[in-house]
C-alpha atoms as a PDB file:
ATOM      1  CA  UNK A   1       0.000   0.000   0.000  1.00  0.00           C
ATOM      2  CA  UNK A   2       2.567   2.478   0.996  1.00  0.00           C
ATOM      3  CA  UNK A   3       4.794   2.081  -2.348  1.00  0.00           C
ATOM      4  CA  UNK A   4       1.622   2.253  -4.327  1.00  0.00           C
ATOM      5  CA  UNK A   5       0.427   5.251  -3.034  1.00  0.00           C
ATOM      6  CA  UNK A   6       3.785   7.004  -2.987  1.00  0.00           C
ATOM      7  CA  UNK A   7       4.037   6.151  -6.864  1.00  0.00           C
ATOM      8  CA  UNK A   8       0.263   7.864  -7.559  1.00  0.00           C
ATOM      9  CA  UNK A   9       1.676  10.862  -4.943  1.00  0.00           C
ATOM     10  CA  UNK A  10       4.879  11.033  -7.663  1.00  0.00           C
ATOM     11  CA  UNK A  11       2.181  10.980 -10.626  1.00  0.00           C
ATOM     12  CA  UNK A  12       0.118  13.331  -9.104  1.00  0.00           C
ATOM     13  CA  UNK A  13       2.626  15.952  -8.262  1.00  0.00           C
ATOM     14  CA  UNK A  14       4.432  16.259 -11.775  1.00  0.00           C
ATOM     15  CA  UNK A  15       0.288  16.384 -13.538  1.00  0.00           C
ATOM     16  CA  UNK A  16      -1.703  18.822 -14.785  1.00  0.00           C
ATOM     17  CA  UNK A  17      -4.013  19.795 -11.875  1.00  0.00           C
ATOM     18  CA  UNK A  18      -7.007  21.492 -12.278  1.00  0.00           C
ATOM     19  CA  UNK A  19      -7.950  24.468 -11.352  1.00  0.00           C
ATOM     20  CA  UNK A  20     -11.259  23.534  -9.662  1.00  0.00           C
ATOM     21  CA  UNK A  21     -10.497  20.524  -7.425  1.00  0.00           C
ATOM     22  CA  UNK A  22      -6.750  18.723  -6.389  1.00  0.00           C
ATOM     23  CA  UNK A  23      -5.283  16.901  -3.670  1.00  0.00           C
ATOM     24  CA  UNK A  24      -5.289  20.032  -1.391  1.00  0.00           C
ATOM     25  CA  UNK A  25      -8.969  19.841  -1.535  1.00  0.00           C
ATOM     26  CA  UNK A  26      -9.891  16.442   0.241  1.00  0.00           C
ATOM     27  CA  UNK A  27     -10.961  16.272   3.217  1.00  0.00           C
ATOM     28  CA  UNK A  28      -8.519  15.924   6.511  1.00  0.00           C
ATOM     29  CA  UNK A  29     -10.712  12.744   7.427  1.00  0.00           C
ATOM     30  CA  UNK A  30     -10.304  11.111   3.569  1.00  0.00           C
ATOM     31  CA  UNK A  31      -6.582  11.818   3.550  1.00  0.00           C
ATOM     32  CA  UNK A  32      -6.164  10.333   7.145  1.00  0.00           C
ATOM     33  CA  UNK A  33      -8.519   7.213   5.933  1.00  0.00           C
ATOM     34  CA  UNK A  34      -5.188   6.917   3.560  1.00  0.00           C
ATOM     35  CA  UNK A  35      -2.322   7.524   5.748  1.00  0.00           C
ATOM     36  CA  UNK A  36      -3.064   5.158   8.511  1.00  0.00           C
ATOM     37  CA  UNK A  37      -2.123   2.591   6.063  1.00  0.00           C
ATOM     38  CA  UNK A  38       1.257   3.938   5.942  1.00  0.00           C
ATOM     39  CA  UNK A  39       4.414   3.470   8.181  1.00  0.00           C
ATOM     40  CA  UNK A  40       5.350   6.258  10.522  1.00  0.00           C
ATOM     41  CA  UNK A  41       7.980   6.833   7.670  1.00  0.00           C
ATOM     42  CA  UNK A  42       5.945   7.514   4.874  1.00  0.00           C
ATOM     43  CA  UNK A  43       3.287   9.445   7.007  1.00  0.00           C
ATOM     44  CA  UNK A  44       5.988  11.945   7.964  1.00  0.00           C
ATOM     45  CA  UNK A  45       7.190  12.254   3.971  1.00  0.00           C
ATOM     46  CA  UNK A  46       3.940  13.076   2.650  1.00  0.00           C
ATOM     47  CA  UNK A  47       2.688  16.077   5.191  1.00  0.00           C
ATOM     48  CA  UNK A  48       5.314  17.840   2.269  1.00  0.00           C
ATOM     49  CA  UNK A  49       2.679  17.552   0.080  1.00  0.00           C
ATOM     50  CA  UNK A  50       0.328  20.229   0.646  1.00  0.00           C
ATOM     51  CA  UNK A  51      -1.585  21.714   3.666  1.00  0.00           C
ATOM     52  CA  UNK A  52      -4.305  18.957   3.400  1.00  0.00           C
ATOM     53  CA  UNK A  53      -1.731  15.722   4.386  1.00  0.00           C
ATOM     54  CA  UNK A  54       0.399  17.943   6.460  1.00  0.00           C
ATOM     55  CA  UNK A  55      -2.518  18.259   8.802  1.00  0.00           C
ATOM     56  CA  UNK A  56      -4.138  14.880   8.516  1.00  0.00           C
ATOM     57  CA  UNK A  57      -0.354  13.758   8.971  1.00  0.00           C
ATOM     58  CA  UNK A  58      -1.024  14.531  12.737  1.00  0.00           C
ATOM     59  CA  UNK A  59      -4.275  13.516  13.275  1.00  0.00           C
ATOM     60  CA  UNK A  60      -4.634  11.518  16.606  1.00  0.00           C
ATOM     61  CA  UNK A  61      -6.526   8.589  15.069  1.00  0.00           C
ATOM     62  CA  UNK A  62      -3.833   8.502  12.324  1.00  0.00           C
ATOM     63  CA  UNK A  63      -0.704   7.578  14.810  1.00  0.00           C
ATOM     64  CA  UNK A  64      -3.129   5.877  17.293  1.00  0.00           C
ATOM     65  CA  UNK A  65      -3.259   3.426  14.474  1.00  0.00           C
ATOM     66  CA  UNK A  66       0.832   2.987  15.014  1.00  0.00           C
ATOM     67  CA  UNK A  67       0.745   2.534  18.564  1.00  0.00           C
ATOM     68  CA  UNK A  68       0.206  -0.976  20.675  1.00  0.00           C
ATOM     69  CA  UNK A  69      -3.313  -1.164  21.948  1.00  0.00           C
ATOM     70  CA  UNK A  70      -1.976  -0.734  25.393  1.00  0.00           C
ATOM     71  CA  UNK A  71       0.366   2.039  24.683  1.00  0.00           C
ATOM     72  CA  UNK A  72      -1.124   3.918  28.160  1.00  0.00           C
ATOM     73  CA  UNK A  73       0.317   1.306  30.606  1.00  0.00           C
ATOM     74  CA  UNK A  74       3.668   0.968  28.280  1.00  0.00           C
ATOM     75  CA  UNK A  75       4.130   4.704  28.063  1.00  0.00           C
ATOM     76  CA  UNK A  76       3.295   4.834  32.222  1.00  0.00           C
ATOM     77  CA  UNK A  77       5.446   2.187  32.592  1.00  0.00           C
ATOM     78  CA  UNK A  78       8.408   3.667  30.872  1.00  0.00           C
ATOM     79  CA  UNK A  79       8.090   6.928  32.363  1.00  0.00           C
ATOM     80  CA  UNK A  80       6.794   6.012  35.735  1.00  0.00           C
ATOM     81  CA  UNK A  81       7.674   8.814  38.345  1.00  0.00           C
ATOM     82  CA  UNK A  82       7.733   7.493  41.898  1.00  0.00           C
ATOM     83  CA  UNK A  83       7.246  10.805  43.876  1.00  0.00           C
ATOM     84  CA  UNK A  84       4.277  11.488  41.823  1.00  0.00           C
ATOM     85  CA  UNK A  85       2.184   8.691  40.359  1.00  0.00           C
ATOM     86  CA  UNK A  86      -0.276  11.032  38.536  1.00  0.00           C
ATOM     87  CA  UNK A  87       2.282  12.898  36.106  1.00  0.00           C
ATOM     88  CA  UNK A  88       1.990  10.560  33.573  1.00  0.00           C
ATOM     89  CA  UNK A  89      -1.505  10.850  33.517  1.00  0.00           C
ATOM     90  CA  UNK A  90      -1.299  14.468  32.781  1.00  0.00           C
ATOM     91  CA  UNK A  91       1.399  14.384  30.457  1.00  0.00           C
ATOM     92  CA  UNK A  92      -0.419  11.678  28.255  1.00  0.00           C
ATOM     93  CA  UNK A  93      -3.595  14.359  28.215  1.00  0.00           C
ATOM     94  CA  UNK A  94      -1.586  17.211  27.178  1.00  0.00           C
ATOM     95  CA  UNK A  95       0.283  15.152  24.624  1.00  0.00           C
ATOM     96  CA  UNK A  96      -0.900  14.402  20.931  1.00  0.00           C
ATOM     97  CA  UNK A  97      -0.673  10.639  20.107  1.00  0.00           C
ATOM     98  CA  UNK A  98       2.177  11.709  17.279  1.00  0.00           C
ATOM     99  CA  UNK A  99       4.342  12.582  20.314  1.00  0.00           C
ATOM    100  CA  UNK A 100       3.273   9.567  22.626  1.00  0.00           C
ATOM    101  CA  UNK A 101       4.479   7.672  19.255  1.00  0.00           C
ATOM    102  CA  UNK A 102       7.805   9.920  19.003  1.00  0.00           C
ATOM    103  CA  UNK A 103       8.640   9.546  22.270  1.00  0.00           C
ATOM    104  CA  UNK A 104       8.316   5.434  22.459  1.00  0.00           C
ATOM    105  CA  UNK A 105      10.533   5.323  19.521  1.00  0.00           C
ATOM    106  CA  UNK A 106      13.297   6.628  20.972  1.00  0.00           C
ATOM    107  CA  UNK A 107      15.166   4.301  23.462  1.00  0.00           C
ATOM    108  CA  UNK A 108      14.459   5.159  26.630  1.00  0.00           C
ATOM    109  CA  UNK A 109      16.352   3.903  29.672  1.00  0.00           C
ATOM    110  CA  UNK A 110      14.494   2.336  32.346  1.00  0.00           C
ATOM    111  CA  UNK A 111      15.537   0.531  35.936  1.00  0.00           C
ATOM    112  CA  UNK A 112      18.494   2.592  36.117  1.00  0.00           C
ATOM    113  CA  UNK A 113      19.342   2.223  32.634  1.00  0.00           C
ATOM    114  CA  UNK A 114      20.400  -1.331  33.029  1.00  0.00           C
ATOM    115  CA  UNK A 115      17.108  -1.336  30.444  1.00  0.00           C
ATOM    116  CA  UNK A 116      16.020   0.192  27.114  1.00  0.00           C
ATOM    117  CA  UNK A 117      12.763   0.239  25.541  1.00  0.00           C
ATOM    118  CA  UNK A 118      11.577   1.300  22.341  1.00  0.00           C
ATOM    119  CA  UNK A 119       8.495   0.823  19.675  1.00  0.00           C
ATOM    120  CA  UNK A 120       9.340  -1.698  16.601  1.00  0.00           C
ATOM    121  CA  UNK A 121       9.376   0.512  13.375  1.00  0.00           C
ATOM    122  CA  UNK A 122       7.774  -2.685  11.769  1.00  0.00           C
ATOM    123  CA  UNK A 123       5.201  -3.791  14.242  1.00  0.00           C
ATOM    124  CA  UNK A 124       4.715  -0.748  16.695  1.00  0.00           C
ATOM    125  CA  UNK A 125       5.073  -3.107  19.385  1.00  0.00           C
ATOM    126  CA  UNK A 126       7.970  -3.027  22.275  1.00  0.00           C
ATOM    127  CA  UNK A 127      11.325  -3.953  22.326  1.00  0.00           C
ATOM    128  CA  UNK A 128      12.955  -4.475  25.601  1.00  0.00           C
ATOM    129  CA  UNK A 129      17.113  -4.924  25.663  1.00  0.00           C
ATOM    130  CA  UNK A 130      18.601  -5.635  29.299  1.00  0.00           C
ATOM    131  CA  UNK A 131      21.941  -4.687  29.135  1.00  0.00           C
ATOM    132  CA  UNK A 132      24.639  -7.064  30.753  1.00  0.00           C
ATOM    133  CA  UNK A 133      24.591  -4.969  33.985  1.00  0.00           C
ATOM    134  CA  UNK A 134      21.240  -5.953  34.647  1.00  0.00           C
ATOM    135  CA  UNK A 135      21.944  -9.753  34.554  1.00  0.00           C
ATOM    136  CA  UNK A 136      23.029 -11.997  37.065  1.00  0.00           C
ATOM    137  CA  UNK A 137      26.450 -13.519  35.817  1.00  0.00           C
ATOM    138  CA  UNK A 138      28.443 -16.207  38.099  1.00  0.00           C
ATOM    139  CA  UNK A 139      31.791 -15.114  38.757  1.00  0.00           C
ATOM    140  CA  UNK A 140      31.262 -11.391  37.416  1.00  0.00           C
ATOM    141  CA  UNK A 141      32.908  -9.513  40.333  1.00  0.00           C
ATOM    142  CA  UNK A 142      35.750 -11.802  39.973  1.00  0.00           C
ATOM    143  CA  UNK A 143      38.276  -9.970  37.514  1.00  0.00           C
ATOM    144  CA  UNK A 144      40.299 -12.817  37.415  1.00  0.00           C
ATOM    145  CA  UNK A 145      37.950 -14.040  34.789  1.00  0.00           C
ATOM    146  CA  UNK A 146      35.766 -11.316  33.970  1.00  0.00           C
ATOM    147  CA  UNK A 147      36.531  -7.403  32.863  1.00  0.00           C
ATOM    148  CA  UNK A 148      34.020  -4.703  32.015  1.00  0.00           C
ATOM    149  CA  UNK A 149      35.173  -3.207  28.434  1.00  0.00           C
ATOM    150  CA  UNK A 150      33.962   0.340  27.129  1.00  0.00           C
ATOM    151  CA  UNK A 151      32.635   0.381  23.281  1.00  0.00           C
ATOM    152  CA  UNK A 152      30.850   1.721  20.539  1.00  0.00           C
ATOM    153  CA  UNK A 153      28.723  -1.758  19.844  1.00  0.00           C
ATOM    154  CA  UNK A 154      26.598  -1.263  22.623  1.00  0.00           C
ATOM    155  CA  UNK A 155      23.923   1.119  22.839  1.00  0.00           C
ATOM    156  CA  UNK A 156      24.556   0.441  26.473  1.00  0.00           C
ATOM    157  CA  UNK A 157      28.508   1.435  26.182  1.00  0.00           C
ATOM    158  CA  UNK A 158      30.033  -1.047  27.762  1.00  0.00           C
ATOM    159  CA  UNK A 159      30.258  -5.062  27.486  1.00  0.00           C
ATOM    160  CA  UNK A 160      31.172  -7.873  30.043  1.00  0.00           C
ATOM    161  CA  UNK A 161      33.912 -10.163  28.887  1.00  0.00           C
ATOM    162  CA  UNK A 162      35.051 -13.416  29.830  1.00  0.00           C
ATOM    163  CA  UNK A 163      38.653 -14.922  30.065  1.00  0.00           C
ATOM    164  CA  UNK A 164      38.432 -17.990  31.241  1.00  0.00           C
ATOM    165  CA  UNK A 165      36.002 -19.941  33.480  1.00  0.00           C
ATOM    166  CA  UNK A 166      34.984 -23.592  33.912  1.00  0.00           C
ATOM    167  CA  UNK A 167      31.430 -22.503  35.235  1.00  0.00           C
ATOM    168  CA  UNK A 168      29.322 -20.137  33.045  1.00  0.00           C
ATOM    169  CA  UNK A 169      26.099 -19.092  33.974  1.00  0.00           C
ATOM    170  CA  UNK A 170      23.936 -16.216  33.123  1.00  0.00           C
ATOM    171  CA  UNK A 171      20.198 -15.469  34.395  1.00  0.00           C
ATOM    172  CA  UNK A 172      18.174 -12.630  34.535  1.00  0.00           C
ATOM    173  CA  UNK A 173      13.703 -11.463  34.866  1.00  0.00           C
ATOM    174  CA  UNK A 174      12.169  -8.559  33.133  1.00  0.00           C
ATOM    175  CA  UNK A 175       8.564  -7.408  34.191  1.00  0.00           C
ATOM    176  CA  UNK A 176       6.630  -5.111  31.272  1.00  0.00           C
ATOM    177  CA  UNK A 177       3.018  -4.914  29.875  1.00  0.00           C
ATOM    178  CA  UNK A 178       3.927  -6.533  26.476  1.00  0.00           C
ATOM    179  CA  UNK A 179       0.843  -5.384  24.027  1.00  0.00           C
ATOM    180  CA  UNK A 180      -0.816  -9.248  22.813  1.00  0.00           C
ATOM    181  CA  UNK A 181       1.518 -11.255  20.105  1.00  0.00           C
ATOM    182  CA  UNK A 182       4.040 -13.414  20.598  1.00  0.00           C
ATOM    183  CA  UNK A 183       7.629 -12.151  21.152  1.00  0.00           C
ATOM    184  CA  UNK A 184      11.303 -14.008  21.003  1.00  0.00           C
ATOM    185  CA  UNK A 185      14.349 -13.814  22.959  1.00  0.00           C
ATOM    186  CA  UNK A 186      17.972 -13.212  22.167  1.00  0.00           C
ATOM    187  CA  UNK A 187      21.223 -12.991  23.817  1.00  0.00           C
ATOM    188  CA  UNK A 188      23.327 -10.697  22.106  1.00  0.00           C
ATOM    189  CA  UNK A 189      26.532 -12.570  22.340  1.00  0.00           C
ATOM    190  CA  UNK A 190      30.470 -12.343  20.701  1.00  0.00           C
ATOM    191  CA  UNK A 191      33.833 -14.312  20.450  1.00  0.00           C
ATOM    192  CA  UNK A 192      36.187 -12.282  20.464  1.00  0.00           C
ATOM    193  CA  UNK A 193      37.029  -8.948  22.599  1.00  0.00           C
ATOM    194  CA  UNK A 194      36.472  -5.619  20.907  1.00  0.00           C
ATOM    195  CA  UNK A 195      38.697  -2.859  20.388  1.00  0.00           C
ATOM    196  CA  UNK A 196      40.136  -0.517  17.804  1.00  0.00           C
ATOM    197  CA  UNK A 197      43.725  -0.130  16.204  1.00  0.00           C
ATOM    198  CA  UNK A 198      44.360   2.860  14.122  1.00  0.00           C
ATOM    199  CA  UNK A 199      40.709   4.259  14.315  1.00  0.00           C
ATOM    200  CA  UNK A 200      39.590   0.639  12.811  1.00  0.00           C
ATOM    201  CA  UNK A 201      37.589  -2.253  14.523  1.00  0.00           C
ATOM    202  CA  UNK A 202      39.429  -5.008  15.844  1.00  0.00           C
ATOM    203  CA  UNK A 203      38.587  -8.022  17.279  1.00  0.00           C
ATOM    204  CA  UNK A 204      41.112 -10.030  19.368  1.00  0.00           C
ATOM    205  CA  UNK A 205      40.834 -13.913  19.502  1.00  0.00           C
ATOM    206  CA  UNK A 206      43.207 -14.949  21.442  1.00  0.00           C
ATOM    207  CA  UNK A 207      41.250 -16.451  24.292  1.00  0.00           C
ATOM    208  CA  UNK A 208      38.207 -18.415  22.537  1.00  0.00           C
ATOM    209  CA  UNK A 209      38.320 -21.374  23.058  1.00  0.00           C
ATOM    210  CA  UNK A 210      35.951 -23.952  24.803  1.00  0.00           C
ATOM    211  CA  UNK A 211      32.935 -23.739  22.822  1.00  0.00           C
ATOM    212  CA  UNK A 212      32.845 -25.925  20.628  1.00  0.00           C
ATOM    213  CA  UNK A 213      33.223 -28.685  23.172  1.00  0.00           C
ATOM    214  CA  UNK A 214      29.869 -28.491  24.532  1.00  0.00           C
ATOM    215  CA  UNK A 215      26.933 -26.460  23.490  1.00  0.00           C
ATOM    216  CA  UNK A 216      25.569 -24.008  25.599  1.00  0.00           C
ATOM    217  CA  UNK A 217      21.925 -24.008  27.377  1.00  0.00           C
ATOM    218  CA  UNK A 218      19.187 -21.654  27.356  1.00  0.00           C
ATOM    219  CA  UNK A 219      15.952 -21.572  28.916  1.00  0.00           C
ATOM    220  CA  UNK A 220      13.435 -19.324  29.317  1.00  0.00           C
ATOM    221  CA  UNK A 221       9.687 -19.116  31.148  1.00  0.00           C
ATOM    222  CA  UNK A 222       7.042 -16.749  31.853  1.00  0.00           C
ATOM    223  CA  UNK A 223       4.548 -16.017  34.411  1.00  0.00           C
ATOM    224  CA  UNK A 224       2.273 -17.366  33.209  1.00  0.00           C
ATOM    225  CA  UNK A 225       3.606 -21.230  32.759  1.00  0.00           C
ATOM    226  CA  UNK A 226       5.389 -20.816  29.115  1.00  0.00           C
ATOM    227  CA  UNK A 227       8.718 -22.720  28.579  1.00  0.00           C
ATOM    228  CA  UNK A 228      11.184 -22.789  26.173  1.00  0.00           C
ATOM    229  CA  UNK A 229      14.454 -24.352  25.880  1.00  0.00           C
ATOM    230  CA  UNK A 230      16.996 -24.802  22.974  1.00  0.00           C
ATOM    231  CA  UNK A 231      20.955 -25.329  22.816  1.00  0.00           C
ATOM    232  CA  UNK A 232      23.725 -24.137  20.323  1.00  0.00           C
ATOM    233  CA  UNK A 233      27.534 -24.432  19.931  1.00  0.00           C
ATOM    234  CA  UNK A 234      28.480 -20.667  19.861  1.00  0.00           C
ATOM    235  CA  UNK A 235      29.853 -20.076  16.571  1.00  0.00           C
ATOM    236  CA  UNK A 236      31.390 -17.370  13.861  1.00  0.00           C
ATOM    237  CA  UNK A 237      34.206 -15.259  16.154  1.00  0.00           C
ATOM    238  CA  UNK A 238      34.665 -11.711  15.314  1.00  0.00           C
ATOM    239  CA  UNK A 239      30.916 -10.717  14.964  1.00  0.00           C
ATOM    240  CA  UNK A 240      28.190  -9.869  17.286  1.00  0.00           C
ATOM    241  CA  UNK A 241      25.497 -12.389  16.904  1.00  0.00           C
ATOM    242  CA  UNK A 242      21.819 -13.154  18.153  1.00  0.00           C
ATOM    243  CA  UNK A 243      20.996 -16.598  20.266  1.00  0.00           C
ATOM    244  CA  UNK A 244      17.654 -17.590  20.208  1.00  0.00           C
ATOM    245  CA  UNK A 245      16.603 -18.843  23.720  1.00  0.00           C
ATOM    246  CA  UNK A 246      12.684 -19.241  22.764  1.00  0.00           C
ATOM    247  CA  UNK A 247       9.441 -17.239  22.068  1.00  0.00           C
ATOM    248  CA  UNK A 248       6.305 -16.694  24.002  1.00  0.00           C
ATOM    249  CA  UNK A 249       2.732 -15.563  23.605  1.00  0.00           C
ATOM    250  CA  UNK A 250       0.937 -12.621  25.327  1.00  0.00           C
ATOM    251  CA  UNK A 251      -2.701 -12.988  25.396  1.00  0.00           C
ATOM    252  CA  UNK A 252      -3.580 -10.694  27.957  1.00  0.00           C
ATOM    253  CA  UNK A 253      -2.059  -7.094  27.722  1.00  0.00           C
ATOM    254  CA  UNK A 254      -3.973  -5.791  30.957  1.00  0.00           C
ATOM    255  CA  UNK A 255      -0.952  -6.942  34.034  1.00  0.00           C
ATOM    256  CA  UNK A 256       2.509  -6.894  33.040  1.00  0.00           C
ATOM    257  CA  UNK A 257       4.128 -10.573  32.393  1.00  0.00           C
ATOM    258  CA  UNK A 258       7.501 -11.765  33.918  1.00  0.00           C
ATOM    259  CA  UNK A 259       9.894 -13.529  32.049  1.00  0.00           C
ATOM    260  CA  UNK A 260      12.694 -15.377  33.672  1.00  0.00           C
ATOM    261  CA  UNK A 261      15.637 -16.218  31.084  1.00  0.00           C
ATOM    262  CA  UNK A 262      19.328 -18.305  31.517  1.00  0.00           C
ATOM    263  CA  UNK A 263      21.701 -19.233  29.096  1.00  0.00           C
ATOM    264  CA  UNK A 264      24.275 -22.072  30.609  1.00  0.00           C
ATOM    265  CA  UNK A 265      27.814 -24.253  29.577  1.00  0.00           C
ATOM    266  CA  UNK A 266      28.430 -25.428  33.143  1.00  0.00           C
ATOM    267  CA  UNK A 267      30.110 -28.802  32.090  1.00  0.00           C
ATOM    268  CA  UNK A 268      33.381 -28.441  34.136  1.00  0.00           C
ATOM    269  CA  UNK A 269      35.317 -31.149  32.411  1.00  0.00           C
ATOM    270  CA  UNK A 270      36.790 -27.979  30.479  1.00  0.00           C
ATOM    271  CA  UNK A 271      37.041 -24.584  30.260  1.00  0.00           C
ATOM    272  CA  UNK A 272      36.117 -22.276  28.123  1.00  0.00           C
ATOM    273  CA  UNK A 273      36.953 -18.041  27.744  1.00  0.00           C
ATOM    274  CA  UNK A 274      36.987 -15.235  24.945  1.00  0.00           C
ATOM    275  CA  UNK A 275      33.068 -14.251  25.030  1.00  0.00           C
ATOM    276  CA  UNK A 276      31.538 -10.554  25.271  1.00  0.00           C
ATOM    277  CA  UNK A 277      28.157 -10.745  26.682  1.00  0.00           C
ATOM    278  CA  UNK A 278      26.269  -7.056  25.418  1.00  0.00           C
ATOM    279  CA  UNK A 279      22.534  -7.553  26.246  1.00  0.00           C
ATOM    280  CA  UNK A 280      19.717  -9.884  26.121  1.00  0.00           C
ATOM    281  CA  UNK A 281      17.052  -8.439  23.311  1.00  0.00           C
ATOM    282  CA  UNK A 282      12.908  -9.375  23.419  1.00  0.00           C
ATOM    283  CA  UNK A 283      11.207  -7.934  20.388  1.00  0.00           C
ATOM    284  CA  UNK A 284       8.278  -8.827  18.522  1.00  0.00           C
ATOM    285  CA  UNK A 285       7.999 -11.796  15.786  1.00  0.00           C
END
């Protein structure tokens, strides 16, 4: 629909238009009718066209349309304010929905900002990314084995990154009122530690080893009673990659759901070292 519609936009511009009646001359509630079949994207490109789509461009109903049917208790959620527990209710009043949209697109840091949430671009629903910090790692304090490293490939700055251990173990829970669908869960994981030489990225391999021995574990469950687990050999050094521990369903969008996730290698027969652990990443299917 959108490319299809941008094309007759194209046509329509370089035309001929007559004098009595154009595209400035529909009505605000036509032209919305139109654009809430386009992505946020395209509805910000055509409000160029004339006066008619730049005001139907910010129509409440129009970005409505692009946010998750529960966008109140996501938005409260996000920008919950302890000392005062009716400010968000004021400030989603005041606002228009193309700024409720605006401002759950952006990343915004949550629990500290061991936690950043934003709206897909694809599906309008929530991503949630729970940066290292916010997990529970065996060993972590212990810089015998484990360092904290500063870098670019984290939207959260900084990585955790493993030496050598014969135990590894990672858990963590995240609470958040995902909209209905059914979501999957990553752990953003790399061999290799990061680094720069000369102003260009560098990876250094020197201590992977161990896993390819065994294949590592991970589990996942919900609050609800969902399970999921799946195993892997962790693969392709030099590049950050995405582990699938599992998906699960939301059916009820009205209380928050808890999901409790792990990813294990705990056979101590050998050991294994040269891992960056970034984040762990739940985002729509």
């Amino acid at each position: 629909m959108g490319s299809g519609f941008s094309s007759f936009l194209a046509i329509s511009s370089t035309s001929p238009v007559s004098q009595e009646t154009g595209l400035g001359d529909l009505p605000e509630s036509v032209v919305g009718s139109v654009l809430v079949h386009l992505n946020p994207q395209e509805i910000c490109r055509v409000a160029s066209i004339n006066r008619a789509f730049r005001s139907a461009s910010s129509a409440d109903f129009v970005w409505e349309s692009k946010l998750p049917e529960n966008y109140c208790s996501v938005f409260k959620w996000i920008f919950k304010n302890n000392d005062n527990d009716d400010k968000n209710d004021n400030i989603l009043v005041d606002l228009c929905k193309k700024d409720v949209y605006a401002r759950l697109s952006r990343a915004n840091s949550i629990d500290g900002g061991t936690k950043k949430v934003w709206l897909h671009k694809g599906t309008g629903k929530p991503c949630v990314s729970i940066s290292f910090s916010g997990l529970s790692i065996t060993g972590i304090d212990d810089r015998r084995y484990w360092s904290r490293i500063s870098t670019e490939e984290s939207r959260f700055g900084y990585v955790a990154y493993l030496q050598q251990t014969w135990w590894f173990e990672v858990d963590g829970e995240v609470e958040f009122p995902f909209p209905v669908g059914t979501y999957s869960l990553y752990f953003r994981l790399q061999l290799g530690r990061p680094g720069k030489q000369f102003g260009r990225r560098v990876c250094n391999r020197e201590h992977i080893h161990g896993w390819d021995i065994k294949p590592v574990r991970f589990q996942l469950a919900t609050s609800d009673g969902q399970q999921a687990i799946s195993q892997c050999y962790l693969t392709k050094p030099g590049a950050w990659n995405l582990y699938h521990a599992g998906s699960f369903v939301v059916e009820d969008s009205k209380s928050p759901m808890k999901v409790k996730f792990s990813m294990m290698q705990i056979d101590c027969t050998h050991t294994k070292g040269g891992l960056c652990v970034d984040s762990v990443l739940i985002c729509p299917k």
